[in-house]
N, C-alpha and C. Protein backbone atom coordinates (compact mmCIF):
# COMPACT_ATOMS: atom_id res chain seq x y z
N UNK A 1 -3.57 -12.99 23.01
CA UNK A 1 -4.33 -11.97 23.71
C UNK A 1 -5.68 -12.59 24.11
N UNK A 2 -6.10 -12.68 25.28
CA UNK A 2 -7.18 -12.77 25.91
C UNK A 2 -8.21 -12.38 25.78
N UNK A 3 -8.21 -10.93 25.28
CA UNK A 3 -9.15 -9.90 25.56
C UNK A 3 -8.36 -8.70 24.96
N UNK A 4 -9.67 -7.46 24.51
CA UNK A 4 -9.38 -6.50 23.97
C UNK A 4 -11.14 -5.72 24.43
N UNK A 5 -10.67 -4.74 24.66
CA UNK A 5 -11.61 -3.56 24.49
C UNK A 5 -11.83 -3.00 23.37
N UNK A 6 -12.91 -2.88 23.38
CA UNK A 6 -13.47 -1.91 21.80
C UNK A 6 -12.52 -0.74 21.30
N UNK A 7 -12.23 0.03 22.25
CA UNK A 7 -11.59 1.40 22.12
C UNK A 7 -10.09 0.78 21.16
N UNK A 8 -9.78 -0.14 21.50
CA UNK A 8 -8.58 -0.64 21.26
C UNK A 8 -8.23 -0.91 19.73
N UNK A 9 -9.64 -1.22 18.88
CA UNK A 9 -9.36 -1.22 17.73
C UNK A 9 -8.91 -0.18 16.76
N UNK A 10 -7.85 -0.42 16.21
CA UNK A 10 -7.60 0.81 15.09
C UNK A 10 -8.39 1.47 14.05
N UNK A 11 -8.14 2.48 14.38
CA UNK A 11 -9.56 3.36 13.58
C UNK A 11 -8.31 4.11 11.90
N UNK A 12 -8.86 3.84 10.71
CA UNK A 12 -8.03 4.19 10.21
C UNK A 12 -7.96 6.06 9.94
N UNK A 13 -8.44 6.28 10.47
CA UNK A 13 -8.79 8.13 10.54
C UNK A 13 -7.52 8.47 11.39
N UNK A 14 -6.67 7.88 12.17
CA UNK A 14 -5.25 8.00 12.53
C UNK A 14 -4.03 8.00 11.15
N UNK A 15 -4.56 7.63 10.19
CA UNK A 15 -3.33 6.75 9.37
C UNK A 15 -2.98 7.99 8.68
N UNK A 16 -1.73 7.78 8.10
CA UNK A 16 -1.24 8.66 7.05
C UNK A 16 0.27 8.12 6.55
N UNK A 17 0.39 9.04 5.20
CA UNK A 17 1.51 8.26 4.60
C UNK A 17 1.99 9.34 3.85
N UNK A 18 3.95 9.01 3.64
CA UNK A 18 5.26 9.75 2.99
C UNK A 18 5.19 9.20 1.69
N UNK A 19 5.42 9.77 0.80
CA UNK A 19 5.95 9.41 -0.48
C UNK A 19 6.97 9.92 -0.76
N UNK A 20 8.08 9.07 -1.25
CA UNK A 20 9.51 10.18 -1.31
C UNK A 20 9.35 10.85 0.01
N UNK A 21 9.09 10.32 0.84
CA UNK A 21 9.76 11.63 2.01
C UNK A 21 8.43 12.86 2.29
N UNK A 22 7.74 12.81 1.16
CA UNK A 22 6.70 13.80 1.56
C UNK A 22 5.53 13.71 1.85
N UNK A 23 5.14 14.35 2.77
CA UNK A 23 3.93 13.97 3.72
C UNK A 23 2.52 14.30 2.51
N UNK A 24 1.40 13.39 2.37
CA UNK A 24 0.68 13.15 1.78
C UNK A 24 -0.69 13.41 2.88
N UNK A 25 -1.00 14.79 2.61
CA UNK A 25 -2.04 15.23 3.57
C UNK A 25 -3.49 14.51 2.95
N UNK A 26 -3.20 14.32 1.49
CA UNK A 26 -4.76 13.93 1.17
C UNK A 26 -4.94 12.68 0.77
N UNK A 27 -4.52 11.75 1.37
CA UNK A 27 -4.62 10.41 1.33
C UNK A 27 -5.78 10.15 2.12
N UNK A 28 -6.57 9.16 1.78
CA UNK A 28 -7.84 8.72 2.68
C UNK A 28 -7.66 6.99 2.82
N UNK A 29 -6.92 6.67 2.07
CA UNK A 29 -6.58 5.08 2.50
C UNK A 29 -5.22 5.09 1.81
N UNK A 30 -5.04 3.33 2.67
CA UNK A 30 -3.55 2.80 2.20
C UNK A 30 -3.45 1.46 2.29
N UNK A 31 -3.50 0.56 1.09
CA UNK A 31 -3.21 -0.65 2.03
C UNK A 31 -2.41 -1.54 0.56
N UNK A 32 -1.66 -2.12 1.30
CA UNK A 32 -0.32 -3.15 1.03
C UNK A 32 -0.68 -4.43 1.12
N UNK A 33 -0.57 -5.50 0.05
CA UNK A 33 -0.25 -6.54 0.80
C UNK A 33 0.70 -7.86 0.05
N UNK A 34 1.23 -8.27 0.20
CA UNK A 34 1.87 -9.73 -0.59
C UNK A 34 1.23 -11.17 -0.41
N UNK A 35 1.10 -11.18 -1.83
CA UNK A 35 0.40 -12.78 -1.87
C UNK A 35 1.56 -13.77 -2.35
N UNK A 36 1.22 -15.15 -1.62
CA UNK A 36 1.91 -16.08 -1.78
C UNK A 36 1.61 -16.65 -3.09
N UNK A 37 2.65 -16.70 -3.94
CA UNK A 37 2.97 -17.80 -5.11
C UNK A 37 2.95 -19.30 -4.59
N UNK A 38 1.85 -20.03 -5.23
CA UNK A 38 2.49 -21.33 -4.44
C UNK A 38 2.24 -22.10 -5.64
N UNK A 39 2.96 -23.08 -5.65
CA UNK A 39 3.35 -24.49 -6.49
C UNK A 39 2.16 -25.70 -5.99
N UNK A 40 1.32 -26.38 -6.27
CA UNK A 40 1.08 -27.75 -5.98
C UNK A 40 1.91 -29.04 -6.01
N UNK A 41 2.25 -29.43 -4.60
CA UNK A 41 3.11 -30.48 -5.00
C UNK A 41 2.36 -31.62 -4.52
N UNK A 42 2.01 -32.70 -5.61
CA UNK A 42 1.27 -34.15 -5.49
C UNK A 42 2.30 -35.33 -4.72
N UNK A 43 1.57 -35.75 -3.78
CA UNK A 43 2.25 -37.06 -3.17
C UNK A 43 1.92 -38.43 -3.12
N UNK A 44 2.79 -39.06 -3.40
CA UNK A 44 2.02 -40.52 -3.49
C UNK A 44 0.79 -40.98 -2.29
N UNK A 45 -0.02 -41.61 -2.17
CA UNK A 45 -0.78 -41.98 -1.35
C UNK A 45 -1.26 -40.84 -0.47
N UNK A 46 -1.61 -39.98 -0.86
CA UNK A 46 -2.40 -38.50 -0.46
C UNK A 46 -3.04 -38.07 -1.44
N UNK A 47 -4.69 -37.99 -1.36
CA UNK A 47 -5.63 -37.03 -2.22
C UNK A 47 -5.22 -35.81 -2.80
N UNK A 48 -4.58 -35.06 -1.46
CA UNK A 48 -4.88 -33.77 -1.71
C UNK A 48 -3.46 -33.45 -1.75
N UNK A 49 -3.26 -32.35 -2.86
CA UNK A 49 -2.00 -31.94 -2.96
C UNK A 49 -1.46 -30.86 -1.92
N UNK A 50 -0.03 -30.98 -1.41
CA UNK A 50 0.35 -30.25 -0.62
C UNK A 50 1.23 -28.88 -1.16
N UNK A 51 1.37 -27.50 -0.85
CA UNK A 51 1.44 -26.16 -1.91
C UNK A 51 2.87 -25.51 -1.01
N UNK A 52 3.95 -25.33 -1.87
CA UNK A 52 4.82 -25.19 -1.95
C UNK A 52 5.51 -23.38 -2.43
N UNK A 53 5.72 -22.34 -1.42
CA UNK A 53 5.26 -20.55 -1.82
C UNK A 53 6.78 -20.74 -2.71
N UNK A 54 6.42 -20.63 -4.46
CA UNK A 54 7.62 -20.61 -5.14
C UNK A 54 7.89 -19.06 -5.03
N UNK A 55 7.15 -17.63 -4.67
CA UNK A 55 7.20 -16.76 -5.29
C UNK A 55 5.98 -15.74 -4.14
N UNK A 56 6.46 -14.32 -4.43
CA UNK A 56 5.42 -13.41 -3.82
C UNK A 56 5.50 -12.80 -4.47
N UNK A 57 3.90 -11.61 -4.24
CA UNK A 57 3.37 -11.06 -5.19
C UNK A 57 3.32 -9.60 -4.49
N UNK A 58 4.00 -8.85 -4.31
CA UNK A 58 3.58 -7.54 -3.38
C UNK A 58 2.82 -6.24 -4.56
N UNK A 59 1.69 -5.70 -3.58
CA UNK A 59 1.06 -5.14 -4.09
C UNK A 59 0.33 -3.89 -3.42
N UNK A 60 0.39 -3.01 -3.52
CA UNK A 60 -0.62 -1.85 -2.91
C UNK A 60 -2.00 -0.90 -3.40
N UNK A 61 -2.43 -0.40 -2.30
CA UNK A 61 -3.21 1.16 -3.30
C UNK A 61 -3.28 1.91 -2.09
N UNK A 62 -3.18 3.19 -3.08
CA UNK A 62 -3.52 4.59 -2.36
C UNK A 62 -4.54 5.55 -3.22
N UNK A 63 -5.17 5.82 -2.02
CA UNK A 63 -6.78 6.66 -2.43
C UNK A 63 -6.62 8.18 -1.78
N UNK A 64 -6.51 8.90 -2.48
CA UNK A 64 -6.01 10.83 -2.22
C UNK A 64 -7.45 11.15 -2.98
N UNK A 65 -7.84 12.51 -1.77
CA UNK A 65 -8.22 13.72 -2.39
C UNK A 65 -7.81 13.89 -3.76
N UNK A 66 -7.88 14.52 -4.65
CA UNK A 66 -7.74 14.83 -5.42
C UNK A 66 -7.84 16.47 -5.51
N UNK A 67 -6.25 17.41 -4.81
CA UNK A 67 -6.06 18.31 -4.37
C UNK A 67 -5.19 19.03 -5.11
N UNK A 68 -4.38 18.24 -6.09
CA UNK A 68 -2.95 18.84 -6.82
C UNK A 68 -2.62 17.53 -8.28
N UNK A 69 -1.22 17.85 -8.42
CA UNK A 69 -0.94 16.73 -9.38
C UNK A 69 0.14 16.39 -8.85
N UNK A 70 0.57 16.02 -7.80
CA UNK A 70 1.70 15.48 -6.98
C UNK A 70 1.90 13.64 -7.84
N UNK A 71 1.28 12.87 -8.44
CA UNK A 71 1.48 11.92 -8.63
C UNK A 71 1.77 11.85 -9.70
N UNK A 72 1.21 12.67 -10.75
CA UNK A 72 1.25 12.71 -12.15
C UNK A 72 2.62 13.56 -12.44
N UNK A 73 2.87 14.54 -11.30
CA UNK A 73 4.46 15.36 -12.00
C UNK A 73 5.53 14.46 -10.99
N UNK A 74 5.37 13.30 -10.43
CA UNK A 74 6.34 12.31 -9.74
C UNK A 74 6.81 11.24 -11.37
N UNK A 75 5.76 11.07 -11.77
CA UNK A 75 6.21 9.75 -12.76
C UNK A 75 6.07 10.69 -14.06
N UNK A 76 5.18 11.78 -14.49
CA UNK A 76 5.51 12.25 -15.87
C UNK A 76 7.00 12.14 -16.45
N UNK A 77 7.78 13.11 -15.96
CA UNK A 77 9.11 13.11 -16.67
C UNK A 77 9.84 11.85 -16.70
N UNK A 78 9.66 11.37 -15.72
CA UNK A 78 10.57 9.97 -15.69
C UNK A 78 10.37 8.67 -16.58
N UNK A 79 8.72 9.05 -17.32
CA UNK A 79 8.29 7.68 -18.08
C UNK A 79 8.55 8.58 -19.65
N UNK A 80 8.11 9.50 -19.63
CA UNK A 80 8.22 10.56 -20.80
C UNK A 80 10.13 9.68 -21.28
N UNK A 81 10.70 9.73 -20.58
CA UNK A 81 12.06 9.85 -20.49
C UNK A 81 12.43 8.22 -20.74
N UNK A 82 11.59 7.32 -20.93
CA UNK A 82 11.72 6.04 -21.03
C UNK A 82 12.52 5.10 -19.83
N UNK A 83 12.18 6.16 -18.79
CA UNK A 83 12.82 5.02 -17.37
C UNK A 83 11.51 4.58 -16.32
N UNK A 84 12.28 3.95 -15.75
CA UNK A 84 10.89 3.39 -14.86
C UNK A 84 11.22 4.26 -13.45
N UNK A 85 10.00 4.79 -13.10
CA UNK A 85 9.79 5.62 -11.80
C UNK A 85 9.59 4.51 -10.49
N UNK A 86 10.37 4.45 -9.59
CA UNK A 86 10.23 4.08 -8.73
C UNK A 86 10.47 5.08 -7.19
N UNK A 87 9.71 4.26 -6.09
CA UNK A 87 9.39 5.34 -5.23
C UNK A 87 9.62 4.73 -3.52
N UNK A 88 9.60 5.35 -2.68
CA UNK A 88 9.41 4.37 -1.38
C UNK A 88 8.25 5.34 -0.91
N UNK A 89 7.44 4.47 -0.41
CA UNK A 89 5.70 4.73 0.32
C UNK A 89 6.20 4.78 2.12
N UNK A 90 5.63 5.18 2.73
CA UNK A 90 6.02 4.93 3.98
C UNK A 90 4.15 4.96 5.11
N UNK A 91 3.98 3.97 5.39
CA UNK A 91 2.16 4.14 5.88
C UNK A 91 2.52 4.31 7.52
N UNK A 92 1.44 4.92 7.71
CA UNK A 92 1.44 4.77 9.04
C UNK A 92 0.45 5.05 10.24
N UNK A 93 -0.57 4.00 11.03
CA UNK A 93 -1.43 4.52 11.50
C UNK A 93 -1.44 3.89 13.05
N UNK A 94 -2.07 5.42 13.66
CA UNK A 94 -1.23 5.70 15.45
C UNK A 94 -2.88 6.03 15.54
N UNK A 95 -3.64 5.36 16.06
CA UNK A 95 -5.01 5.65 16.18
C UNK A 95 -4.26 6.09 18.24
N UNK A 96 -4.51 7.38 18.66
CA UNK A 96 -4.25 7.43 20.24
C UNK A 96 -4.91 6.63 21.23
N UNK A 97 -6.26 5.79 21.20
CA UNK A 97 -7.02 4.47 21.98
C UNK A 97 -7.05 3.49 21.59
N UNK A 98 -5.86 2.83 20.77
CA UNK A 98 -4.89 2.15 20.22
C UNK A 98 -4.14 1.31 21.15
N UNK A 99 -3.39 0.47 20.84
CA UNK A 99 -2.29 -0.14 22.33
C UNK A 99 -1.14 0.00 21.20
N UNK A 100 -0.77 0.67 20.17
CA UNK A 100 0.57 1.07 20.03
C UNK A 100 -0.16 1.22 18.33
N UNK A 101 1.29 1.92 17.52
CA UNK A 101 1.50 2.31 16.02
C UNK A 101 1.87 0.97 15.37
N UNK A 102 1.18 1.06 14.05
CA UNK A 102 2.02 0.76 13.19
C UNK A 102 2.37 0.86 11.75
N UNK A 103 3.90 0.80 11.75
CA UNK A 103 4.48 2.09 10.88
C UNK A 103 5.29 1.19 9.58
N UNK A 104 4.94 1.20 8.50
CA UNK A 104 5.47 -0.13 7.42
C UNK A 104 6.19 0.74 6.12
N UNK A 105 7.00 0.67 6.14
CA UNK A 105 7.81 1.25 4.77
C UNK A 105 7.71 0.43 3.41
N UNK A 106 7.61 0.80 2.36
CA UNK A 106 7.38 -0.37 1.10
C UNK A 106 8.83 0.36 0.00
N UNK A 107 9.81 -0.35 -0.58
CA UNK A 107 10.90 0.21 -1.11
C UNK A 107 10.30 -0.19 -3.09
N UNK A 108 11.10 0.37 -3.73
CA UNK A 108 11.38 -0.27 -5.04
C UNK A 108 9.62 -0.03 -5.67
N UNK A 109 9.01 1.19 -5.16
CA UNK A 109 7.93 1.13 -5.25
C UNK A 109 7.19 1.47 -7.02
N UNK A 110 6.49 0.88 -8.15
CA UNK A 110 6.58 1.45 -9.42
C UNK A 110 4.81 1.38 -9.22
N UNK A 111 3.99 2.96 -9.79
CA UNK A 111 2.57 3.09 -10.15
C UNK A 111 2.48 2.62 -11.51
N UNK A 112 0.92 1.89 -10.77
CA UNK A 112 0.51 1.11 -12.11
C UNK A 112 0.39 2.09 -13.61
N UNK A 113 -0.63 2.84 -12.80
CA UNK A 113 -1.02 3.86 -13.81
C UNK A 113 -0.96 5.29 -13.54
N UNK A 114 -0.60 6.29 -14.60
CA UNK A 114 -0.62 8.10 -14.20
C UNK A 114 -1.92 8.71 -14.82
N UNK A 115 -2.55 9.10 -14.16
CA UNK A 115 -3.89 9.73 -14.37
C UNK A 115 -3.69 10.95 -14.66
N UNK A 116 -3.89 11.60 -16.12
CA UNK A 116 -3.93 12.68 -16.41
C UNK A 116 -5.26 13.40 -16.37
N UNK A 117 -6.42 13.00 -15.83
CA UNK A 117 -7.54 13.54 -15.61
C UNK A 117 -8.36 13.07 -15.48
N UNK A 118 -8.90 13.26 -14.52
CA UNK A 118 -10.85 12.21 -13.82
C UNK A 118 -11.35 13.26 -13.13
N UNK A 119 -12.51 13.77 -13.71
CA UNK A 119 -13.06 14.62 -12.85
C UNK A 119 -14.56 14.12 -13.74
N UNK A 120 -15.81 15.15 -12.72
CA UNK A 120 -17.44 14.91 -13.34
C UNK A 120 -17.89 15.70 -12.10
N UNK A 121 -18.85 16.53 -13.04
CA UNK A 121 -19.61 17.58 -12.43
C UNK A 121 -20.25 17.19 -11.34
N UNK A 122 -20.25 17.69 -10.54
CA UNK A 122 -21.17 17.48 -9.06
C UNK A 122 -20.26 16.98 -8.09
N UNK A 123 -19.21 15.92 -8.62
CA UNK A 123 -18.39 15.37 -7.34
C UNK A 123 -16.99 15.59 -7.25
N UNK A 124 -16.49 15.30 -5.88
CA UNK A 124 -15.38 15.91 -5.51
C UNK A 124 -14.62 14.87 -6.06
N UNK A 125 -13.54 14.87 -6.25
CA UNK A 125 -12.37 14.93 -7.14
C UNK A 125 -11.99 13.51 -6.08
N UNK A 126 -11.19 12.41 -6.59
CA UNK A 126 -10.48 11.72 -5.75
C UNK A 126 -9.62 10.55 -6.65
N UNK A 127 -8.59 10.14 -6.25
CA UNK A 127 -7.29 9.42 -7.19
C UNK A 127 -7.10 7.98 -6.61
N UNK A 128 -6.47 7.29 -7.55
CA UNK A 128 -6.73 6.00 -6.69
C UNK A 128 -5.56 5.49 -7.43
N UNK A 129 -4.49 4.84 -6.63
CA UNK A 129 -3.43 4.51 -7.17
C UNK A 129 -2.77 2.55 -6.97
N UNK A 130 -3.00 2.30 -7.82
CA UNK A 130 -2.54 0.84 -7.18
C UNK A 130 -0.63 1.11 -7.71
N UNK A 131 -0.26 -0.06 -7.07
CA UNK A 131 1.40 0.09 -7.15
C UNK A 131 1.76 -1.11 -6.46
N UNK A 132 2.69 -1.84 -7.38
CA UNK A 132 3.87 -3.30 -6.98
C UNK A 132 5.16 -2.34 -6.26
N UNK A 133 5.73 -3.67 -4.91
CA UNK A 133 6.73 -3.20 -4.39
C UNK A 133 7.71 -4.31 -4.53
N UNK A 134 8.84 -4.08 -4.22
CA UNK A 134 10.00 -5.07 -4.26
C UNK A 134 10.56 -5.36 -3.07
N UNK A 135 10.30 -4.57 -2.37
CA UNK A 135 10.69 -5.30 -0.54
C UNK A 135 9.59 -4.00 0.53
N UNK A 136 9.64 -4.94 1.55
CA UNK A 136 9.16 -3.57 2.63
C UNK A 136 9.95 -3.82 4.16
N UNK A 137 9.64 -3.10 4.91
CA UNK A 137 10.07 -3.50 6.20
C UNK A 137 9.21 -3.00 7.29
N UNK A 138 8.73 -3.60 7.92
CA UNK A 138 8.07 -3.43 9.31
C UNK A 138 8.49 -2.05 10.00
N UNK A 139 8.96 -1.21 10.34
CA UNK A 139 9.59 -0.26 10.90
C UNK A 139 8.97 -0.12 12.67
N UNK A 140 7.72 -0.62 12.73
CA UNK A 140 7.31 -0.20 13.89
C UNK A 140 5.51 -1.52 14.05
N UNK A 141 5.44 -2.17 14.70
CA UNK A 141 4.29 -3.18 14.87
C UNK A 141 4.04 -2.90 16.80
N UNK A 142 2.27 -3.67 16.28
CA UNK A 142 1.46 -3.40 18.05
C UNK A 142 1.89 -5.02 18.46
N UNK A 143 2.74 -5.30 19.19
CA UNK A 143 2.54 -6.49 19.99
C UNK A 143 1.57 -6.49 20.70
């Protein structure tokens, strides 16, 4: 790309995201990402070692209002119960002075932690969730 206009940048005040399928009105961020595992591999007659991705690391967070207990009655019973809760996330942000969406699904999704209570007088309420994934898929990108 040559060139871009200001307007063009994605504003994340477009974005929003599914959990299980259900629309998550009080989300205020979202972000995903996988880091490369890499190996150092040393070569004869070269200083510097050259790095080899044995492994990835996928990882997220989500930051909600703090409006309900939608997260805490998703994984209560299921950890209570000695299984592991897993979930699919679905993000997605369509800013309209944008040059297109984009829309990323994350599968095999498990929260780090279940917050049974954070609150303090004077301020508004808000949740913050980090979470490992096991695959994702692109569903929709801005060429």
């Amino acid at each position: 790309m040559k060139g871009f206009r200001p307007e063009q940048v994605i504003n994340g005040t477009w974005g929003e995201v599914w959990f299980d399928g259900e629309y998550l009105a009080q989300v205020t961020a979202c972000k995903a990402e996988v880091t490369l595992k890499k190996t150092a591999i040393s070569q004869c007659q070269n200083l510097v070692d050259g790095q080899k991705v044995t492994g990835l690391e996928p990882k997220g967070e989500l930051k909600l209002h703090k409006i309900n207990s939608f997260v805490m009655n998703k994984v209560n019973k299921v950890v209570k119960a000695g299984k592991t809760p897993t979930h699919t996330i679905i993000s997605n942000v369509n800013d309209p002075d944008a040059i297109g969406a984009e829309r990323v699904a994350y599968y095999g999704c498990v929260i780090d932690k279940m917050i049974l209570s954070d609150w303090e007088a004077g301020k508004t309420g808000e949740e913050s969730y980090g979470f490992t994934f096991q695959d994702w898929e692109p569903m929709q990108t801005i060429n």
